[in-house]
PDB file of N, CA and C in Angstrom:
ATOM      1  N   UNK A   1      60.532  -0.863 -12.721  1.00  0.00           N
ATOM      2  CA  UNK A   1      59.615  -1.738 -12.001  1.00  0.00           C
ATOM      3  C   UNK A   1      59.604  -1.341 -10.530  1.00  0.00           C
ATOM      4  N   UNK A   2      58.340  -1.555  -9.998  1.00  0.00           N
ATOM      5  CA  UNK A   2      58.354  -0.547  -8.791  1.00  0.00           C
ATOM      6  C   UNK A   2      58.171  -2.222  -7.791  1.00  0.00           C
ATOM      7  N   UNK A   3      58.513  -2.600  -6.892  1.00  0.00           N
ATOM      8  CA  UNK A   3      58.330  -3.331  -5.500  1.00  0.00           C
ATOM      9  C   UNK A   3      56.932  -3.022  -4.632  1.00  0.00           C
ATOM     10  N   UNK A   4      55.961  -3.796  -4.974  1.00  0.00           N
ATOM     11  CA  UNK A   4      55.039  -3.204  -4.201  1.00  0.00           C
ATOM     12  C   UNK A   4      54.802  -4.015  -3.109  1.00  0.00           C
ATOM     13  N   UNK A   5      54.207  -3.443  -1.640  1.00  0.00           N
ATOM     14  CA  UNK A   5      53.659  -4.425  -0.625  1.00  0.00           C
ATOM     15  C   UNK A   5      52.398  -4.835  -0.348  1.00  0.00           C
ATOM     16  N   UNK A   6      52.350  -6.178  -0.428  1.00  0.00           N
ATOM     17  CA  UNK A   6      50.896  -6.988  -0.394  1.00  0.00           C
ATOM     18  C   UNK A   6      50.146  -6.094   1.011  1.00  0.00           C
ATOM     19  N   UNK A   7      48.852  -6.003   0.974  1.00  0.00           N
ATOM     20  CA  UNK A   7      48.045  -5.812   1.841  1.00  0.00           C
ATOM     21  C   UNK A   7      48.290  -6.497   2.933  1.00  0.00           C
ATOM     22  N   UNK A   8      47.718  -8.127   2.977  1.00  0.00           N
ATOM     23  CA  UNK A   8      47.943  -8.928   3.636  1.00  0.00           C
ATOM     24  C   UNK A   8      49.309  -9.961   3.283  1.00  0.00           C
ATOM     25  N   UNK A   9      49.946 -10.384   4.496  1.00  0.00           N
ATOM     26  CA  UNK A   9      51.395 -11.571   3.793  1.00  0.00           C
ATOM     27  C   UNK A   9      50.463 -12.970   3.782  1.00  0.00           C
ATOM     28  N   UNK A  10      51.279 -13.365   2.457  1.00  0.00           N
ATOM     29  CA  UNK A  10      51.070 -15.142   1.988  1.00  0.00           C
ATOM     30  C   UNK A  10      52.261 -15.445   2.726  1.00  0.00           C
ATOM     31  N   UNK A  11      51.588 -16.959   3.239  1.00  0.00           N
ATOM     32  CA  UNK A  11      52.936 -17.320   4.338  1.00  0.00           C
ATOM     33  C   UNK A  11      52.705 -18.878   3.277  1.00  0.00           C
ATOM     34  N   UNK A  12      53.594 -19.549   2.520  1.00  0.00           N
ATOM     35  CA  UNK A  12      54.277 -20.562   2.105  1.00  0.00           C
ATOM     36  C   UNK A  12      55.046 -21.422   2.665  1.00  0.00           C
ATOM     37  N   UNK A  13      55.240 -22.483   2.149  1.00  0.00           N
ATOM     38  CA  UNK A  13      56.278 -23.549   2.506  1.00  0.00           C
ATOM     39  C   UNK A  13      57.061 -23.542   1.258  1.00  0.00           C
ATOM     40  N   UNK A  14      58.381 -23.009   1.949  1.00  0.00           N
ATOM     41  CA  UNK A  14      59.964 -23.272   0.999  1.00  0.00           C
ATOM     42  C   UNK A  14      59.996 -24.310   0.455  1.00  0.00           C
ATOM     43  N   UNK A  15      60.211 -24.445  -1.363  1.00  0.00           N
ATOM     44  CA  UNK A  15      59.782 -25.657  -2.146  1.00  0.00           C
ATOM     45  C   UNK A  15      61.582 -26.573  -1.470  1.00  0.00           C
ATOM     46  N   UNK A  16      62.396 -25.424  -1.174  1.00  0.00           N
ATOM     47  CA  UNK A  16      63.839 -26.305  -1.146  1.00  0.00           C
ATOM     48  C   UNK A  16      64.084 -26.835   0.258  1.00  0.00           C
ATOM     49  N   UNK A  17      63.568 -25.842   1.211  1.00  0.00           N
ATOM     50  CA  UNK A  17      63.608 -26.265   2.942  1.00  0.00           C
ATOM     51  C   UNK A  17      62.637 -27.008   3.489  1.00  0.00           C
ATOM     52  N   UNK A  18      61.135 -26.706   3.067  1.00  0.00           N
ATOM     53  CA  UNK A  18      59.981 -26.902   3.600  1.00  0.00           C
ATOM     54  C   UNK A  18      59.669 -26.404   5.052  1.00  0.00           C
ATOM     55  N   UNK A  19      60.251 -24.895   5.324  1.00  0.00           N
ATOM     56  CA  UNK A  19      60.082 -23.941   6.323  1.00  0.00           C
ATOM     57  C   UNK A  19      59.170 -22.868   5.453  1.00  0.00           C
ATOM     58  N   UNK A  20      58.111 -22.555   6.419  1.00  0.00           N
ATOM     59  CA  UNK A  20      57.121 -21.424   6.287  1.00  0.00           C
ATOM     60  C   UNK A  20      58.159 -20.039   6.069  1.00  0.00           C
ATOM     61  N   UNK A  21      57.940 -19.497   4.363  1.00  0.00           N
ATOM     62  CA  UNK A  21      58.218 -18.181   4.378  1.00  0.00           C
ATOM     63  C   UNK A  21      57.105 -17.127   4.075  1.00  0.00           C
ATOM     64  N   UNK A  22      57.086 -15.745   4.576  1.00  0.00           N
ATOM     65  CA  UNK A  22      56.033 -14.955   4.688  1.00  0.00           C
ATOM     66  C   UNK A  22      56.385 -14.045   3.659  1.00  0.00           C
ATOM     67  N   UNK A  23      55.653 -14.142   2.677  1.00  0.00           N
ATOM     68  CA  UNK A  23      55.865 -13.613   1.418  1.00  0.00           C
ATOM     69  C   UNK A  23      55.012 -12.161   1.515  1.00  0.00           C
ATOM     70  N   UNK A  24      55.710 -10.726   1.298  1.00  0.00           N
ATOM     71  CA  UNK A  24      54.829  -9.611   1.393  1.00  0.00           C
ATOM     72  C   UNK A  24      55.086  -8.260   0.378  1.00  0.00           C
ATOM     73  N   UNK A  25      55.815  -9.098  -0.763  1.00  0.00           N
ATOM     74  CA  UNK A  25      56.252  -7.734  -1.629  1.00  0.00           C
ATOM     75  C   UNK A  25      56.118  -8.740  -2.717  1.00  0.00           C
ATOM     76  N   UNK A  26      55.894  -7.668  -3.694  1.00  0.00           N
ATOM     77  CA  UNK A  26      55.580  -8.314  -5.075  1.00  0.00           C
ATOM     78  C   UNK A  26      57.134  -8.899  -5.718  1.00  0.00           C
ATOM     79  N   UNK A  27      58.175  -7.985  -5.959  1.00  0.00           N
ATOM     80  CA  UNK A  27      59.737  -8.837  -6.150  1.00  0.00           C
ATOM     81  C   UNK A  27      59.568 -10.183  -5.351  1.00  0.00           C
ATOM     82  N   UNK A  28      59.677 -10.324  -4.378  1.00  0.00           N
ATOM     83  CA  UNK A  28      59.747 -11.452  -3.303  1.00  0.00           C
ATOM     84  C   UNK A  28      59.379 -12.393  -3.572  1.00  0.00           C
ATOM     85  N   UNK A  29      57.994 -11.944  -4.215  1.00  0.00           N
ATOM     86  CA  UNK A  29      56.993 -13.519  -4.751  1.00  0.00           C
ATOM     87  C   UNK A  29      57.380 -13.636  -6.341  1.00  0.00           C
ATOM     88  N   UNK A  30      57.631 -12.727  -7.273  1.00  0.00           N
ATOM     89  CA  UNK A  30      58.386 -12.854  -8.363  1.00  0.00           C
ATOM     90  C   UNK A  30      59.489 -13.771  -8.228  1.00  0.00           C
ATOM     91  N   UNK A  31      60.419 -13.556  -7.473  1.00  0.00           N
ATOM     92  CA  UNK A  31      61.779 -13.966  -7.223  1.00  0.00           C
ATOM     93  C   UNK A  31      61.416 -15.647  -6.989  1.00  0.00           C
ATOM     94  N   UNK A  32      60.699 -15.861  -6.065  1.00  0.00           N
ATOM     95  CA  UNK A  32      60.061 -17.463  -5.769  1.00  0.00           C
ATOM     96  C   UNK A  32      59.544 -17.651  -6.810  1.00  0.00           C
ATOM     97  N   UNK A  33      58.750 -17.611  -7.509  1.00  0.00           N
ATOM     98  CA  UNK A  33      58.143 -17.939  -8.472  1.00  0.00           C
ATOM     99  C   UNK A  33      59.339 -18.484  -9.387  1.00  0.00           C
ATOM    100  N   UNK A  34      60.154 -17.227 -10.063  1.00  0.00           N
ATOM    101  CA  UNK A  34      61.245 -17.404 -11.433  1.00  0.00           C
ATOM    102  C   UNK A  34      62.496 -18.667 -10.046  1.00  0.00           C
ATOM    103  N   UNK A  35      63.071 -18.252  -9.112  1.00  0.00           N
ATOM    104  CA  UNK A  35      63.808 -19.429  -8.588  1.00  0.00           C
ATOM    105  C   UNK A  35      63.751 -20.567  -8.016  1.00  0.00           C
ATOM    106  N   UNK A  36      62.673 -20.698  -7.279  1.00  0.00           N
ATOM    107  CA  UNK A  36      62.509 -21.963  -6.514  1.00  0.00           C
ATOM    108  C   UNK A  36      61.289 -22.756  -6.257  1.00  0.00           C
ATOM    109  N   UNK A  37      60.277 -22.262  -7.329  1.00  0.00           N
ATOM    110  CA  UNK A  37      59.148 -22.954  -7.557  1.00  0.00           C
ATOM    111  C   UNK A  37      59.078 -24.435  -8.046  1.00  0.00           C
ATOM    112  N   UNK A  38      58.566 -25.003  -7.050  1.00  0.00           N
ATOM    113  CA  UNK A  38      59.168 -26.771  -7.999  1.00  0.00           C
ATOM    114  C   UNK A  38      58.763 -26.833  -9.846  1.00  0.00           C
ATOM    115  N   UNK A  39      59.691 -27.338 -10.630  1.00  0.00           N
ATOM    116  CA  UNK A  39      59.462 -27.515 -11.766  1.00  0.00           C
ATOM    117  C   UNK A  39      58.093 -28.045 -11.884  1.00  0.00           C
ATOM    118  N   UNK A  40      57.639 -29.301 -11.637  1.00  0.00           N
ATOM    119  CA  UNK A  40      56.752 -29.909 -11.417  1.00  0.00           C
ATOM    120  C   UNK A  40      55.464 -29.190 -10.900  1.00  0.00           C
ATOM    121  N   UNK A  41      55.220 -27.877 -10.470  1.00  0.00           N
ATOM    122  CA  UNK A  41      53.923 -27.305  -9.617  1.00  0.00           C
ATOM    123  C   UNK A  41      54.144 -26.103 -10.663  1.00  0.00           C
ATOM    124  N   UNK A  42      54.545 -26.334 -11.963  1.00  0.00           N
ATOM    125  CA  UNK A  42      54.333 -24.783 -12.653  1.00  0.00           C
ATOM    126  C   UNK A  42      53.501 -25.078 -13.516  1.00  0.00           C
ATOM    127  N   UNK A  43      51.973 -24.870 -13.478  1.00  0.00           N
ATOM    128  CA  UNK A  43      50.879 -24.898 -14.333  1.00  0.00           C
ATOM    129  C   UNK A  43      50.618 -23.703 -14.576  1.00  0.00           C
ATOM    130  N   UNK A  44      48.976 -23.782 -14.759  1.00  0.00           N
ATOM    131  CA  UNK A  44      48.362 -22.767 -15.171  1.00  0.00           C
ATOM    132  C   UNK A  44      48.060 -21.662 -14.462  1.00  0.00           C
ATOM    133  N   UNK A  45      47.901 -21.805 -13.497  1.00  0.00           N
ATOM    134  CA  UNK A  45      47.916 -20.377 -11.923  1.00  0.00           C
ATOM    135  C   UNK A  45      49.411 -20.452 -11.576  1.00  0.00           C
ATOM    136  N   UNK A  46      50.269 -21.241 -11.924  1.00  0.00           N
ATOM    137  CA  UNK A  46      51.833 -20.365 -11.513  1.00  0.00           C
ATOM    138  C   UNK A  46      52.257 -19.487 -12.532  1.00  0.00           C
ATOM    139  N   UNK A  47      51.372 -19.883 -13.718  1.00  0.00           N
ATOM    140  CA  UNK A  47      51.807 -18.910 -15.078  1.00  0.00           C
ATOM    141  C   UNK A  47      51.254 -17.652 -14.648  1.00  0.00           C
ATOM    142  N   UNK A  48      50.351 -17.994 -14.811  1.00  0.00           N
ATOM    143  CA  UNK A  48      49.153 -16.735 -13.804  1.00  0.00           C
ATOM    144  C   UNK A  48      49.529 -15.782 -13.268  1.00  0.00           C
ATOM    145  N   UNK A  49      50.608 -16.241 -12.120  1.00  0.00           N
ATOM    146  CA  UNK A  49      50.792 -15.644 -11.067  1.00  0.00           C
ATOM    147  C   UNK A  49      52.096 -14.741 -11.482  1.00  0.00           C
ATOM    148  N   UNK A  50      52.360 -15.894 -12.023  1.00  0.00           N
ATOM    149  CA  UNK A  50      54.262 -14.758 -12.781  1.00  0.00           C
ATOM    150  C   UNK A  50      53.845 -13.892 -13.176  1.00  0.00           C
ATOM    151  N   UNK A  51      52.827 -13.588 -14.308  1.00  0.00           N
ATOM    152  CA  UNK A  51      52.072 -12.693 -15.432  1.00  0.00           C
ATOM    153  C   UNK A  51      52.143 -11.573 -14.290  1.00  0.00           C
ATOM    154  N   UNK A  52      50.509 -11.929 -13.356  1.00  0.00           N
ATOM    155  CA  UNK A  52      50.382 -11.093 -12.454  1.00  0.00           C
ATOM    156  C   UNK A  52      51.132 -10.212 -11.911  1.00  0.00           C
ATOM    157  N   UNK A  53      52.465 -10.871 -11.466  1.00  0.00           N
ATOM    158  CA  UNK A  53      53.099  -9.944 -10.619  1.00  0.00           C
ATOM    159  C   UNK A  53      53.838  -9.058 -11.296  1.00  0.00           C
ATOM    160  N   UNK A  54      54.512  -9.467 -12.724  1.00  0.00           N
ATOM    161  CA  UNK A  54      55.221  -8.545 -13.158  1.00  0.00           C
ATOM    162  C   UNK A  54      54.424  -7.222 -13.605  1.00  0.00           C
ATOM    163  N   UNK A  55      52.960  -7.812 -13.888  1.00  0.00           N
ATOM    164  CA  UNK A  55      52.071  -7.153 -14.231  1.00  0.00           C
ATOM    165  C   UNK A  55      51.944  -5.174 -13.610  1.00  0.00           C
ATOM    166  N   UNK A  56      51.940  -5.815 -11.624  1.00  0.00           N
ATOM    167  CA  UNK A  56      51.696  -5.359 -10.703  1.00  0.00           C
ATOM    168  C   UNK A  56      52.974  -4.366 -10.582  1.00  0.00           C
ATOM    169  N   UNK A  57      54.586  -5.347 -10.841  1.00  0.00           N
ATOM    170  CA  UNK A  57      55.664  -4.113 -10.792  1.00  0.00           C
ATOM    171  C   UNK A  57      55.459  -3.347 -11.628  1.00  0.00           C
ATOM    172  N   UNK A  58      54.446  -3.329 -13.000  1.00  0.00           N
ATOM    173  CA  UNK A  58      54.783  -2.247 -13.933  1.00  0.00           C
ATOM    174  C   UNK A  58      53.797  -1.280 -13.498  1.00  0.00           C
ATOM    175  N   UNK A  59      52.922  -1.570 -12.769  1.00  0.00           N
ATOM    176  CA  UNK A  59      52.020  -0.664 -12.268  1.00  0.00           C
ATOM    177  C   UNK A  59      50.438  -1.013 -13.268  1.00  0.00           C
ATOM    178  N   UNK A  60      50.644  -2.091 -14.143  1.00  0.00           N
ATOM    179  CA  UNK A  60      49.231  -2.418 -14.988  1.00  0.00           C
ATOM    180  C   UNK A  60      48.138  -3.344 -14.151  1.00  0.00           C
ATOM    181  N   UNK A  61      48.987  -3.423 -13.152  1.00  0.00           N
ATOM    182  CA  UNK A  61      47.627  -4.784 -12.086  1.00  0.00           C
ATOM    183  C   UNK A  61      47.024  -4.306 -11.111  1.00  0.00           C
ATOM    184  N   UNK A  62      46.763  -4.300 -10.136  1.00  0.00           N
ATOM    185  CA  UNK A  62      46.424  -3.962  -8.762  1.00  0.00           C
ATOM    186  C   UNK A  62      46.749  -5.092  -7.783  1.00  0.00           C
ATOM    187  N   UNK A  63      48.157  -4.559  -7.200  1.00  0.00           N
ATOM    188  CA  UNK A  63      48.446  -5.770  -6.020  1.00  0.00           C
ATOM    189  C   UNK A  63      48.112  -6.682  -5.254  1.00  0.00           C
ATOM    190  N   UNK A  64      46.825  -6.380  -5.199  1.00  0.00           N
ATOM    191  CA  UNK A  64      45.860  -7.325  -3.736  1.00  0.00           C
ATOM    192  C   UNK A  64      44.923  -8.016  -5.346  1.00  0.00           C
ATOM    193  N   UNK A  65      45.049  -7.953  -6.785  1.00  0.00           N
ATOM    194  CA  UNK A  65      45.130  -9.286  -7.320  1.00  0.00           C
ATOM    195  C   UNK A  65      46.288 -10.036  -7.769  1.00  0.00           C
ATOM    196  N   UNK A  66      47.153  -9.584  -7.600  1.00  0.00           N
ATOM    197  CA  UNK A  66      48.438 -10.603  -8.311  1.00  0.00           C
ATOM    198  C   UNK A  66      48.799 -10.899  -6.990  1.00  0.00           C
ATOM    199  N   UNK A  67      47.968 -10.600  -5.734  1.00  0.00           N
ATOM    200  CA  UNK A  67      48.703 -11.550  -4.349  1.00  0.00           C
ATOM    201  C   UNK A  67      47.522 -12.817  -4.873  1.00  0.00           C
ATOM    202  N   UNK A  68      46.754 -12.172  -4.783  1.00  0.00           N
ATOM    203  CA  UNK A  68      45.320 -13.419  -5.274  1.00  0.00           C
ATOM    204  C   UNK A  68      45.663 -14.389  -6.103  1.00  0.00           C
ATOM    205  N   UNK A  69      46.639 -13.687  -7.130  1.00  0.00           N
ATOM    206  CA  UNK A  69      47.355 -14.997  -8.220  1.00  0.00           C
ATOM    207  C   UNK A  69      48.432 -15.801  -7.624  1.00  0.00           C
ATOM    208  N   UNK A  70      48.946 -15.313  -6.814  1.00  0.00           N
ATOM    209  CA  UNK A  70      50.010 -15.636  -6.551  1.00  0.00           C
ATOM    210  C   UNK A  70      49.464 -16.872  -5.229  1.00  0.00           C
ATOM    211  N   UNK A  71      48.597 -17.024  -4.488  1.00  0.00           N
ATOM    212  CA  UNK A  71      48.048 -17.615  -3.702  1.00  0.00           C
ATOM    213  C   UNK A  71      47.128 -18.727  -3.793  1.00  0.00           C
ATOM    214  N   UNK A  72      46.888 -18.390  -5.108  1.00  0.00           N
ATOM    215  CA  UNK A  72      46.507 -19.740  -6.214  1.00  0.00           C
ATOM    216  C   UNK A  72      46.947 -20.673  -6.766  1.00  0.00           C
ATOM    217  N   UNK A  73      48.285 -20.494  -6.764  1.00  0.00           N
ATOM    218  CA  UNK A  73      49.585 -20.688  -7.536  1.00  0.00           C
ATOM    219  C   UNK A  73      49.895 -21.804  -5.977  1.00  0.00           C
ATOM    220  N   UNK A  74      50.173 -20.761  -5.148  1.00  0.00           N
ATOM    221  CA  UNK A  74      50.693 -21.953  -4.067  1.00  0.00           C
ATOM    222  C   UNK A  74      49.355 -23.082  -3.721  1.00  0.00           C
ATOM    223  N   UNK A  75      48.720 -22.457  -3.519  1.00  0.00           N
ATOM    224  CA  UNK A  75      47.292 -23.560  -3.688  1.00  0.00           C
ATOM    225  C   UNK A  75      47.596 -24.873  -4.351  1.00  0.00           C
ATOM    226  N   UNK A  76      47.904 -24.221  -5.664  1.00  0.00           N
ATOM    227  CA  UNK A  76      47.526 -25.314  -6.637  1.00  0.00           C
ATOM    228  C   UNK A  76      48.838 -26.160  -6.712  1.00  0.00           C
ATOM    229  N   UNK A  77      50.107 -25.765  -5.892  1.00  0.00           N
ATOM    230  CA  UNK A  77      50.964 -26.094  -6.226  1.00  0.00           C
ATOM    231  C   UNK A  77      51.422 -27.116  -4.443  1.00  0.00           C
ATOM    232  N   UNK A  78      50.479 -26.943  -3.553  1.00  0.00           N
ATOM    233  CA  UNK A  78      50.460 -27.587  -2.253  1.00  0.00           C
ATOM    234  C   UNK A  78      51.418 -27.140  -1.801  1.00  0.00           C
ATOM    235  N   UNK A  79      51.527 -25.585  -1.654  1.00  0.00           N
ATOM    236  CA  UNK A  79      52.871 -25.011  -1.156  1.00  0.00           C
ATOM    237  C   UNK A  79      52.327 -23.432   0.049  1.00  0.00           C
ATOM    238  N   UNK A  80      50.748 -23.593  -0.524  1.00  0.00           N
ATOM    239  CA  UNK A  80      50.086 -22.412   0.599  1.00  0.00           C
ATOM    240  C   UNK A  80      50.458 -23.166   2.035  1.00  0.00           C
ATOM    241  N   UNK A  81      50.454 -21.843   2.794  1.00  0.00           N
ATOM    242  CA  UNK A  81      50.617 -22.122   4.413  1.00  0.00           C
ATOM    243  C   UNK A  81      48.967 -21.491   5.224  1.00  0.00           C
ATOM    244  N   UNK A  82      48.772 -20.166   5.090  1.00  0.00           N
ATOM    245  CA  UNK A  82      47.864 -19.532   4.976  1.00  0.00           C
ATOM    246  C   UNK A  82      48.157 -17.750   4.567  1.00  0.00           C
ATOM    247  N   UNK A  83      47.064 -17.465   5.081  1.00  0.00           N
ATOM    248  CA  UNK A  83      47.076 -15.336   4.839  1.00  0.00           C
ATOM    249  C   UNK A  83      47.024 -14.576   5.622  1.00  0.00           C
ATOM    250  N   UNK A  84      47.676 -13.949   6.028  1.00  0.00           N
ATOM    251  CA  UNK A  84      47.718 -12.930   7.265  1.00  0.00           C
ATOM    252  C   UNK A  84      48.970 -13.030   7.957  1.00  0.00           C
ATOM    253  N   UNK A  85      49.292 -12.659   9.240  1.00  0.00           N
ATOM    254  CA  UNK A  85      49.963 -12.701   9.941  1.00  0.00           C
ATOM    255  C   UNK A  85      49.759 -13.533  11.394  1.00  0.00           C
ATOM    256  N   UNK A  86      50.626 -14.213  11.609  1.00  0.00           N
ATOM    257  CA  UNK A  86      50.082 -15.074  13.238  1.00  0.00           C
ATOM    258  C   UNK A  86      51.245 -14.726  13.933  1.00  0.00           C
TER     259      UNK A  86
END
């Protein structure tokens, strides 16, 4: 599985701190996803988004969409901050 880096960083709110983290590699957002995603905010775009990314380490996705999944996921899960860098 290869680590890839998002185009642009998803910047989140930590489901355990509620401090903005800037999410910019595909492991990174895997890793949040499988550890510290609230139980409660894992629907249908956090499934999504898991799919996606592992998708992306195997090299079957294209990164700048499993950031797209993955940004949906916090969306839907009231955990987006925004996209880019500030």
């Amino acid at each position: 599985m290869r680590d890839e880096q998002f185009d642009v960083p998803v910047t989140i709110e930590s489901a355990p701190t509620g401090r903005p983290v800037s999410v910019t590699r595909t492991v990174q957002a895997a890793t949040l996803l499988v550890d510290t995603w609230p139980d409660e905010n894992r629907g249908p775009k956090y499934r999504a988004a898991l799919k996606a990314m592992m998708d992306a380490m195997e090299q079957r996705r294209a990164v700048g969409s499993a950031r797209r999944a993955f940004t949906a996921a916090a969306k839907e899960a009231h955990l987006f901050v925004r996209e880019g860098r500030r």
